[in-house]
PDB file of N, CA and C in Angstrom:
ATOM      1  N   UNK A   1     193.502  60.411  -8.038  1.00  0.00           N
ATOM      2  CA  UNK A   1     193.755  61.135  -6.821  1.00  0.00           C
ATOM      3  C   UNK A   1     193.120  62.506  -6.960  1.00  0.00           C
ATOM      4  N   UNK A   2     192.322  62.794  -5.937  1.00  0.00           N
ATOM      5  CA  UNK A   2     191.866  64.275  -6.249  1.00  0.00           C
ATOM      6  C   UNK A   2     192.412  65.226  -5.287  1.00  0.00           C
ATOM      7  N   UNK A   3     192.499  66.576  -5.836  1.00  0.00           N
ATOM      8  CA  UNK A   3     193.245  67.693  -5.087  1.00  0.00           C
ATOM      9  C   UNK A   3     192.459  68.291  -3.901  1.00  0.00           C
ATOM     10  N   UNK A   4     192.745  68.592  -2.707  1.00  0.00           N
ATOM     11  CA  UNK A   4     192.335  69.777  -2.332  1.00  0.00           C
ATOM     12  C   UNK A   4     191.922  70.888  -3.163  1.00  0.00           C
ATOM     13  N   UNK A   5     190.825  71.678  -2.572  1.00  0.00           N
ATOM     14  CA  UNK A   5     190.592  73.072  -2.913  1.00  0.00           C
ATOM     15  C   UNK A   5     192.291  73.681  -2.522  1.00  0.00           C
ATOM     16  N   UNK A   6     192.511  74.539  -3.749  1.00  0.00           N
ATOM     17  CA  UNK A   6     193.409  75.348  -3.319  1.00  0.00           C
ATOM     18  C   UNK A   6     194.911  74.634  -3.464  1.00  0.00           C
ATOM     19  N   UNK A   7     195.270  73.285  -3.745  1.00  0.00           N
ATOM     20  CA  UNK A   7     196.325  72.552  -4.342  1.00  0.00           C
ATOM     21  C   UNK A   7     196.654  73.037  -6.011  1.00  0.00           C
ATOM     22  N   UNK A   8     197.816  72.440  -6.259  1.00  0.00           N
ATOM     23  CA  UNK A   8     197.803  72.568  -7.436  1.00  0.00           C
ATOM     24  C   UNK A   8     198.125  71.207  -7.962  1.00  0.00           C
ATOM     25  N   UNK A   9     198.004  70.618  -9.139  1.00  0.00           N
ATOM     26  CA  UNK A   9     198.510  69.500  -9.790  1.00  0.00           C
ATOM     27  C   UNK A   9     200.135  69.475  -9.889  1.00  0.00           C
ATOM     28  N   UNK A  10     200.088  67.893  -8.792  1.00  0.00           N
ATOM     29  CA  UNK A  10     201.562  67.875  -9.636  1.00  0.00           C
ATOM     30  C   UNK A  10     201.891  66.642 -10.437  1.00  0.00           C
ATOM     31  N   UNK A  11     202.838  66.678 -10.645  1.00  0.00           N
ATOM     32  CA  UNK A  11     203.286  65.480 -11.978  1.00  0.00           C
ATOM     33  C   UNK A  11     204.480  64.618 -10.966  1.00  0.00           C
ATOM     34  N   UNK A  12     204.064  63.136 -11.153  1.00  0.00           N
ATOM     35  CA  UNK A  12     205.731  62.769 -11.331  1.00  0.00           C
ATOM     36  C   UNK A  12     205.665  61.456 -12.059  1.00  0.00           C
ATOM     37  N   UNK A  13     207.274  61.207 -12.552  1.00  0.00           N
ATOM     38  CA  UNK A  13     207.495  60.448 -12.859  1.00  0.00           C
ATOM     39  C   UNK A  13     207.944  59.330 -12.707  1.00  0.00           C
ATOM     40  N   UNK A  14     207.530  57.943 -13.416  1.00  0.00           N
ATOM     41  CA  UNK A  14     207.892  56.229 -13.135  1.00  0.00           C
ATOM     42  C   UNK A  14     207.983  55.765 -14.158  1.00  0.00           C
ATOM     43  N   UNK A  15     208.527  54.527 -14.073  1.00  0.00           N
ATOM     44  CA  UNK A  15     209.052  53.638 -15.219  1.00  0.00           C
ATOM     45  C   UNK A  15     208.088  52.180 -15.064  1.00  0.00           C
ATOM     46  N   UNK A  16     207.917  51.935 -16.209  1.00  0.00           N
ATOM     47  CA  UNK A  16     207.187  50.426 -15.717  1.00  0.00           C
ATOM     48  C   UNK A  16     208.271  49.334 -15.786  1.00  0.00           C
ATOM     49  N   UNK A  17     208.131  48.304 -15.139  1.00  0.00           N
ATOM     50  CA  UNK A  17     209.266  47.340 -15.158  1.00  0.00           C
ATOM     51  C   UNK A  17     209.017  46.379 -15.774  1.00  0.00           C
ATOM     52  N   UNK A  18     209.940  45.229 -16.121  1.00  0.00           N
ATOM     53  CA  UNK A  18     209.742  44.092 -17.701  1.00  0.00           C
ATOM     54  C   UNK A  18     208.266  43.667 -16.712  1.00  0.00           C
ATOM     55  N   UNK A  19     207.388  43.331 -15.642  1.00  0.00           N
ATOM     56  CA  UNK A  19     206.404  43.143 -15.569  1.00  0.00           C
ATOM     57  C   UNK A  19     205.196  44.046 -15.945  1.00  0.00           C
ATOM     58  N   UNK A  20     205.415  44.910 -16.260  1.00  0.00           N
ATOM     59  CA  UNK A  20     204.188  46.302 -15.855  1.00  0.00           C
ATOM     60  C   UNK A  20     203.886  46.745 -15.017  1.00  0.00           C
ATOM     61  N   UNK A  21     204.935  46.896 -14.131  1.00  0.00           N
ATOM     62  CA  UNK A  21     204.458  47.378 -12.644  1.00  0.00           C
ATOM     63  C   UNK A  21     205.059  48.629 -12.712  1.00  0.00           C
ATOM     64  N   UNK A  22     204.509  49.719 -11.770  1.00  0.00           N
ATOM     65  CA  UNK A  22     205.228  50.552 -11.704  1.00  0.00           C
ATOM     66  C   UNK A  22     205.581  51.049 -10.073  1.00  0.00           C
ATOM     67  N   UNK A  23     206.178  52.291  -9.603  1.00  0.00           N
ATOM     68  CA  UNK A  23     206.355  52.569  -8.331  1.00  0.00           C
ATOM     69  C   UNK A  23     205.780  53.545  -7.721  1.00  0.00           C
ATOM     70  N   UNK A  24     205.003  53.785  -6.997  1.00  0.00           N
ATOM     71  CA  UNK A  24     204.407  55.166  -6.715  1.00  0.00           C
ATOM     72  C   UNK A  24     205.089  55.851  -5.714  1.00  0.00           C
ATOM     73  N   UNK A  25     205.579  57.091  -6.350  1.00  0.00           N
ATOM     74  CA  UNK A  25     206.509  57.727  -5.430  1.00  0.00           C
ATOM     75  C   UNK A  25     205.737  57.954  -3.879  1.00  0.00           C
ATOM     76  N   UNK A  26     206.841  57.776  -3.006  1.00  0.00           N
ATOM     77  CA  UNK A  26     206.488  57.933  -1.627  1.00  0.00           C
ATOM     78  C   UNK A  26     205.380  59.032  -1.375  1.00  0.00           C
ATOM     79  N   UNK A  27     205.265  60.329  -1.740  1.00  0.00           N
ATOM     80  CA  UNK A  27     204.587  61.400  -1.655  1.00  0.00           C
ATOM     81  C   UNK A  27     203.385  61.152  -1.876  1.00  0.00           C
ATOM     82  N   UNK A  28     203.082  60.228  -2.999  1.00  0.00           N
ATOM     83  CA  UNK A  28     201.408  59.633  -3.582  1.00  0.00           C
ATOM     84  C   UNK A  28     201.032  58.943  -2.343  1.00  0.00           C
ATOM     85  N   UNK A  29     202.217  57.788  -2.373  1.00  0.00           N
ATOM     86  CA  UNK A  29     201.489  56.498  -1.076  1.00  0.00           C
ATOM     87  C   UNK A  29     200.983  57.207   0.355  1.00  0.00           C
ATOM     88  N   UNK A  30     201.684  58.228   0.781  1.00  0.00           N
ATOM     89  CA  UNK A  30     201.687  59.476   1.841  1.00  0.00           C
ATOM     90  C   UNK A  30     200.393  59.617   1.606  1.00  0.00           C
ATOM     91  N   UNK A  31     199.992  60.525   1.125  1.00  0.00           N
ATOM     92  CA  UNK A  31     198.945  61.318   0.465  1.00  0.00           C
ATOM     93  C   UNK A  31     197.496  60.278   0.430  1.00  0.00           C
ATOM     94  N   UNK A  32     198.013  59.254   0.128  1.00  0.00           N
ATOM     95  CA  UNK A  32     196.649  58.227  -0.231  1.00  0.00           C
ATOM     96  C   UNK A  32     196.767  57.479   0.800  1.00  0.00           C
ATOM     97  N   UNK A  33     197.628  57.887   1.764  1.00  0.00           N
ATOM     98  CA  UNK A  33     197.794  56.557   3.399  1.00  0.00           C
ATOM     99  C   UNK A  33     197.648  55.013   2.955  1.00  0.00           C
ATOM    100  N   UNK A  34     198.630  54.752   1.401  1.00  0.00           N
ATOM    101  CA  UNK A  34     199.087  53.743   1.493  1.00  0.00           C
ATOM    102  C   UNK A  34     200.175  53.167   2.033  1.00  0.00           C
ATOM    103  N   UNK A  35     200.009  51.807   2.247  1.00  0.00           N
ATOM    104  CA  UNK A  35     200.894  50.874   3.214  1.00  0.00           C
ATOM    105  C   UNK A  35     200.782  49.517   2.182  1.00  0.00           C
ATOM    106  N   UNK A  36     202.026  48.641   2.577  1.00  0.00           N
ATOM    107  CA  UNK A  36     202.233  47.495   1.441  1.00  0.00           C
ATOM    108  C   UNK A  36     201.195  46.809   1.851  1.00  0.00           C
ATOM    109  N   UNK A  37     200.920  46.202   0.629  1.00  0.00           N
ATOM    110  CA  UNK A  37     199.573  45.150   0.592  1.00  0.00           C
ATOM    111  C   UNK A  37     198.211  45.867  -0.005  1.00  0.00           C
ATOM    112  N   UNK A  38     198.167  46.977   0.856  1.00  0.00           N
ATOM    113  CA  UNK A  38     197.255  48.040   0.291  1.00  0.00           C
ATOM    114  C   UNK A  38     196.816  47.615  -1.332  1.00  0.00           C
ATOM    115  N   UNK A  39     195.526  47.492  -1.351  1.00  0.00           N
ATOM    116  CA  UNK A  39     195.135  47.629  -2.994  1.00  0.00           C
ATOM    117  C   UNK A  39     194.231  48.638  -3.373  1.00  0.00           C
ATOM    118  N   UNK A  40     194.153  48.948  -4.464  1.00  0.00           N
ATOM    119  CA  UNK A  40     193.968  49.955  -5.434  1.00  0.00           C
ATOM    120  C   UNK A  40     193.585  49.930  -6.378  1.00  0.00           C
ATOM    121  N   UNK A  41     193.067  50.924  -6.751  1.00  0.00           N
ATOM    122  CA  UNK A  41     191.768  50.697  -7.986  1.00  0.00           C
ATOM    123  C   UNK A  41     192.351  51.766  -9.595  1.00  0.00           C
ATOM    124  N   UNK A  42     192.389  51.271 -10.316  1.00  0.00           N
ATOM    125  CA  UNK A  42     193.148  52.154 -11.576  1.00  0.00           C
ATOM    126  C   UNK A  42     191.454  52.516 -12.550  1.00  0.00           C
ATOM    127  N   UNK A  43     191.450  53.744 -12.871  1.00  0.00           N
ATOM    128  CA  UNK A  43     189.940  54.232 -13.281  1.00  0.00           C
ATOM    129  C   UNK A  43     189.799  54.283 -14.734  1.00  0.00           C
ATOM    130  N   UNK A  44     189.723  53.809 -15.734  1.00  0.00           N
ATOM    131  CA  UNK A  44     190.107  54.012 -17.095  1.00  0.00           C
ATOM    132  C   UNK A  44     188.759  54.814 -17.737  1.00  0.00           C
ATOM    133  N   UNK A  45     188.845  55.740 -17.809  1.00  0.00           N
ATOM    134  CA  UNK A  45     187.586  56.639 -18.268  1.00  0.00           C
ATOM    135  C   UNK A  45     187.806  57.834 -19.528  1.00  0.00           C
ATOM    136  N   UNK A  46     187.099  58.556 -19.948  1.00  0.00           N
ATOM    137  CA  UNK A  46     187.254  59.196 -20.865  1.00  0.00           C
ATOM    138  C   UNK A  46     188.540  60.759 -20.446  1.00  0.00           C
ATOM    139  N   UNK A  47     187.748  60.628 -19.352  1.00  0.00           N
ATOM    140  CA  UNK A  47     189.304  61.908 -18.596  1.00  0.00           C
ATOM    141  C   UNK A  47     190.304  61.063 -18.547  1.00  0.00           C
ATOM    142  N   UNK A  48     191.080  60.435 -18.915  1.00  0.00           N
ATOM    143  CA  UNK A  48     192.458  59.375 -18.276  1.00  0.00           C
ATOM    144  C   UNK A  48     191.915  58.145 -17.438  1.00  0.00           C
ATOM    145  N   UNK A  49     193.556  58.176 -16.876  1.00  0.00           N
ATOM    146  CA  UNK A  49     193.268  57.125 -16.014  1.00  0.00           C
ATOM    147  C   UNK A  49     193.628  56.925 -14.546  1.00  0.00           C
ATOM    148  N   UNK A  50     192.998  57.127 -13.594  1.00  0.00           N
ATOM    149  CA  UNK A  50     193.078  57.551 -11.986  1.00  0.00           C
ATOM    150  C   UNK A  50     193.192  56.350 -11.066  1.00  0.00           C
ATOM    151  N   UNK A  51     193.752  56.928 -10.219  1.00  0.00           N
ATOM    152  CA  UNK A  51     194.619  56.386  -9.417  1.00  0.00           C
ATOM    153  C   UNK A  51     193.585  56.411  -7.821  1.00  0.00           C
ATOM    154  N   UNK A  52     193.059  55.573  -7.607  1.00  0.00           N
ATOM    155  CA  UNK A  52     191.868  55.686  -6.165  1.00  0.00           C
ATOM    156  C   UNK A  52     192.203  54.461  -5.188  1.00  0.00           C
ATOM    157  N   UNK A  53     191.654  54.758  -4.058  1.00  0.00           N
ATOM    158  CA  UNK A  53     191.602  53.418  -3.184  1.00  0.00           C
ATOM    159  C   UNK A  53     190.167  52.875  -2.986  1.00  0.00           C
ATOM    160  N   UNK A  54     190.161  51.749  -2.441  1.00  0.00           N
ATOM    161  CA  UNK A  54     188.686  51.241  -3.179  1.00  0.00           C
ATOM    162  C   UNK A  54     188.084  52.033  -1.686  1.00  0.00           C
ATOM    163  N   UNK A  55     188.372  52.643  -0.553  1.00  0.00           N
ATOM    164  CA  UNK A  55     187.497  53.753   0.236  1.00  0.00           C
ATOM    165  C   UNK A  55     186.746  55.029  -0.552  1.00  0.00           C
ATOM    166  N   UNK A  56     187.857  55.393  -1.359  1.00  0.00           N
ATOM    167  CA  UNK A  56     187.900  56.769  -1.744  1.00  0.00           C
ATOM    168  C   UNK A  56     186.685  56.451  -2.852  1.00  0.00           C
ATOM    169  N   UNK A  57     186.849  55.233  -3.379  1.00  0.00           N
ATOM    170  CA  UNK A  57     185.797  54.994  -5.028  1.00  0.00           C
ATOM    171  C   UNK A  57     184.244  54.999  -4.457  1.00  0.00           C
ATOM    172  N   UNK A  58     184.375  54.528  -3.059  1.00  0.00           N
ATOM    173  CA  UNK A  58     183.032  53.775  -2.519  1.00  0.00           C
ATOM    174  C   UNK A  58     182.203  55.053  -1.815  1.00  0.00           C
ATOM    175  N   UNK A  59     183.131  55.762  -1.437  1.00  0.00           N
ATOM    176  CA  UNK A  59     183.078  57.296  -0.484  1.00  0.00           C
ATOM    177  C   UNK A  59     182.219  57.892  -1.925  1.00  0.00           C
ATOM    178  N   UNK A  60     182.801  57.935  -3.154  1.00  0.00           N
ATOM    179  CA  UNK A  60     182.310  58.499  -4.153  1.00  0.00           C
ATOM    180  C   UNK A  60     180.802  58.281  -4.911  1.00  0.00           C
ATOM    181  N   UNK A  61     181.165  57.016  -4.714  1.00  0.00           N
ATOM    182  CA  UNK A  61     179.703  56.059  -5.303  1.00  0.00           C
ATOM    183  C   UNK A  61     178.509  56.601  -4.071  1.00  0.00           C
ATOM    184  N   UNK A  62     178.510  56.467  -2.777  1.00  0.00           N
ATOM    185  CA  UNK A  62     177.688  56.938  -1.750  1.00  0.00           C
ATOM    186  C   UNK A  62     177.287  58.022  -1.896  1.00  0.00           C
ATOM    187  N   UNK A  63     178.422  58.864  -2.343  1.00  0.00           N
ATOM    188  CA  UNK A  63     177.881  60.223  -2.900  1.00  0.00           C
ATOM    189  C   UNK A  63     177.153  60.623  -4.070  1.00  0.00           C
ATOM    190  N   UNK A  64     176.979  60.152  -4.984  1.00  0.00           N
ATOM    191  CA  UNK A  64     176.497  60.288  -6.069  1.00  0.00           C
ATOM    192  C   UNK A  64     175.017  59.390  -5.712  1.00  0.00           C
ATOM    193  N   UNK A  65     174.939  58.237  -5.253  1.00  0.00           N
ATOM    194  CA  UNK A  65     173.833  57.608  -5.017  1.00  0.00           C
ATOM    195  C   UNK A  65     172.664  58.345  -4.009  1.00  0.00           C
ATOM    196  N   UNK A  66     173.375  58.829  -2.934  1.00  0.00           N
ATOM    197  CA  UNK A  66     172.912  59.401  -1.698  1.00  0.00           C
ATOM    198  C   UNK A  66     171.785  60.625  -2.739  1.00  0.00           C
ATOM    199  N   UNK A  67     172.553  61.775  -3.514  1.00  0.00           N
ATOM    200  CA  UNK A  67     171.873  62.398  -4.746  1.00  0.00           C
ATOM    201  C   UNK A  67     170.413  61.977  -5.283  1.00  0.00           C
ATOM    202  N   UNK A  68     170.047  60.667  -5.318  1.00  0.00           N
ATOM    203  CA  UNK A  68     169.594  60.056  -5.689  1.00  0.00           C
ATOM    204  C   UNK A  68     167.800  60.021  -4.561  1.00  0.00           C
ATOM    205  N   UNK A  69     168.107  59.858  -3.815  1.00  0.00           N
ATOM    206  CA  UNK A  69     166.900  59.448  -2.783  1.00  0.00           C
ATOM    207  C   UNK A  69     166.539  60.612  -2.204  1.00  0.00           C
ATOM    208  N   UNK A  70     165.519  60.955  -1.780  1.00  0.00           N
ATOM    209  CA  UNK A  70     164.553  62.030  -1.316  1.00  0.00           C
ATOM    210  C   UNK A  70     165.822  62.710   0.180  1.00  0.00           C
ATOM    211  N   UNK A  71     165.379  63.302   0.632  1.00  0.00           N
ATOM    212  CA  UNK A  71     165.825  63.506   2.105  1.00  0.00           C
ATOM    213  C   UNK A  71     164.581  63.013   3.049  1.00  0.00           C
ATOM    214  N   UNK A  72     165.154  62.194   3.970  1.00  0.00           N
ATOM    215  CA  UNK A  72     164.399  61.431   4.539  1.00  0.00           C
ATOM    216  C   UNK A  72     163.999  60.085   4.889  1.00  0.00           C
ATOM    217  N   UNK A  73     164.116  59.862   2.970  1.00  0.00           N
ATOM    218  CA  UNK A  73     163.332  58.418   3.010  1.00  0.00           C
ATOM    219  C   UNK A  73     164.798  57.257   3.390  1.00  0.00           C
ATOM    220  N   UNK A  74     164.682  56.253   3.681  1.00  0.00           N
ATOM    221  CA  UNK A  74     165.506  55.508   3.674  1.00  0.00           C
ATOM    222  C   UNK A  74     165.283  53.859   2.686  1.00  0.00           C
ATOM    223  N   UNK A  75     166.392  53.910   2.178  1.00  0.00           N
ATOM    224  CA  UNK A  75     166.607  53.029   1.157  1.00  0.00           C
ATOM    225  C   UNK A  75     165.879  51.590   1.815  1.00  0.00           C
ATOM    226  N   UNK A  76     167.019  51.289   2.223  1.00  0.00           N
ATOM    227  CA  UNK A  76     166.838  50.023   3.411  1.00  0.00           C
ATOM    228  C   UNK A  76     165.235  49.243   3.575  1.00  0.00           C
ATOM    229  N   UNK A  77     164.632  50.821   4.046  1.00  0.00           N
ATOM    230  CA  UNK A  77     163.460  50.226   4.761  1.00  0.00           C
ATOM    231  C   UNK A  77     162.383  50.382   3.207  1.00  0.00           C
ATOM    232  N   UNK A  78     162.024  51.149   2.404  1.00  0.00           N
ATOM    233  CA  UNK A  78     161.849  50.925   1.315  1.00  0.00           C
ATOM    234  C   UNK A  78     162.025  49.348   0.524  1.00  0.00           C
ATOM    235  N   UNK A  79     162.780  48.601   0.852  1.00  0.00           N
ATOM    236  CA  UNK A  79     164.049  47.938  -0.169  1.00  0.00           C
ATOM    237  C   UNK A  79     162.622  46.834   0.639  1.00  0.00           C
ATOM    238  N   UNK A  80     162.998  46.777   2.497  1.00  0.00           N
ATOM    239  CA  UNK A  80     162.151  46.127   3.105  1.00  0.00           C
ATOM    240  C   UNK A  80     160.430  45.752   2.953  1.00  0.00           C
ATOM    241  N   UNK A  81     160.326  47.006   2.457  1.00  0.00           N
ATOM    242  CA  UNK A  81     158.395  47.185   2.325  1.00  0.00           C
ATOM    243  C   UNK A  81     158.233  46.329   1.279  1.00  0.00           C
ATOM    244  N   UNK A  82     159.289  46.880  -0.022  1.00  0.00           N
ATOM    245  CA  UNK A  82     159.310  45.596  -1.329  1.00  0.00           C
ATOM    246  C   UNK A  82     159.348  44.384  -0.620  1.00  0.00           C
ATOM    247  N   UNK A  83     160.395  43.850   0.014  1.00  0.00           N
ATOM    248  CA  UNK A  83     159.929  42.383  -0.129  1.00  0.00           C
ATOM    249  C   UNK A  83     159.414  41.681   0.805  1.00  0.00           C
ATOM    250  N   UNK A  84     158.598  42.610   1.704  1.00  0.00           N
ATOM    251  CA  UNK A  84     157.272  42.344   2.298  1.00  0.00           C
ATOM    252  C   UNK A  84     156.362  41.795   1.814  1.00  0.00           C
ATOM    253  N   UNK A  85     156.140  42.719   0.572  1.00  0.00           N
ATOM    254  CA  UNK A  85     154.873  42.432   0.174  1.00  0.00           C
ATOM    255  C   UNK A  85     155.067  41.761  -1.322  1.00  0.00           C
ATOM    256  N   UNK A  86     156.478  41.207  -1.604  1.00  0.00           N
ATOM    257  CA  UNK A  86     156.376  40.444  -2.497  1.00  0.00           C
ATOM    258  C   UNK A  86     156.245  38.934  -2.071  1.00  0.00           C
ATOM    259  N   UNK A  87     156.831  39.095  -0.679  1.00  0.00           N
ATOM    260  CA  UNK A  87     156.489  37.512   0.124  1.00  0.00           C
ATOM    261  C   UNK A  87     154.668  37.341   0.368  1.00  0.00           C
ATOM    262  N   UNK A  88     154.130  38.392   0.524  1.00  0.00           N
ATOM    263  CA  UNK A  88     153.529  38.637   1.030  1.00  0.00           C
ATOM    264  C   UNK A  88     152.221  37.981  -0.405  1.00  0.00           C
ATOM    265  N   UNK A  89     152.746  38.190  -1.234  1.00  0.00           N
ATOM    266  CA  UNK A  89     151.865  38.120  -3.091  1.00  0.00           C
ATOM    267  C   UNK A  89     151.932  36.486  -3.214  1.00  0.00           C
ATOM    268  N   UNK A  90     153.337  35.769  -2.755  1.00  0.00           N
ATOM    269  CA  UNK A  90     153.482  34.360  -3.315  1.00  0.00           C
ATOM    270  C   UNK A  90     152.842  33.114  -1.762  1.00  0.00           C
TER     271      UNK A  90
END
């Protein structure tokens, strides 16, 4: 879960149950506009381990990728010219 600018970290606490489940206090599910059924993505990385929805992971990935490509060019049609002209070779 990431903070607002200007939030502070808070903590709370849960218990896991004889399955391994645990409960996410109402305030998280709030916060992350979860609803039952809702699924969720657990992040196991060298910082810990985070708590995302698979919007928020994908919102992230777009961002970091987007980084990636010129301003301007578009992926898509690029992606297209390739297999133009790889149809285009056989």
């Amino acid at each position: 879960m990431h903070l607002l600018e200007g939030e502070s970290e808070r903590v709370f606490r849960s218990k896991l149950d004889s399955s391994g489940r645990i409960v996410l206090p109402r305030e998280v599910r709030e916060r992350m506009s979860l609803k039952f059924g809702d699924g969720v993505l657990l992040i196991d990385d060298a910082e810990g381990v985070r708590l995302e929805t698979p919007e928020q992971s994908l919102r992230e990935a777009q961002a970091y990728f987007s980084k990636l490509v010129e301003p301007g060019v578009s992926v898509v049609d690029e992606l297209l010219r390739e297999r133009r002209e790889e149809a285009a070779r056989e």
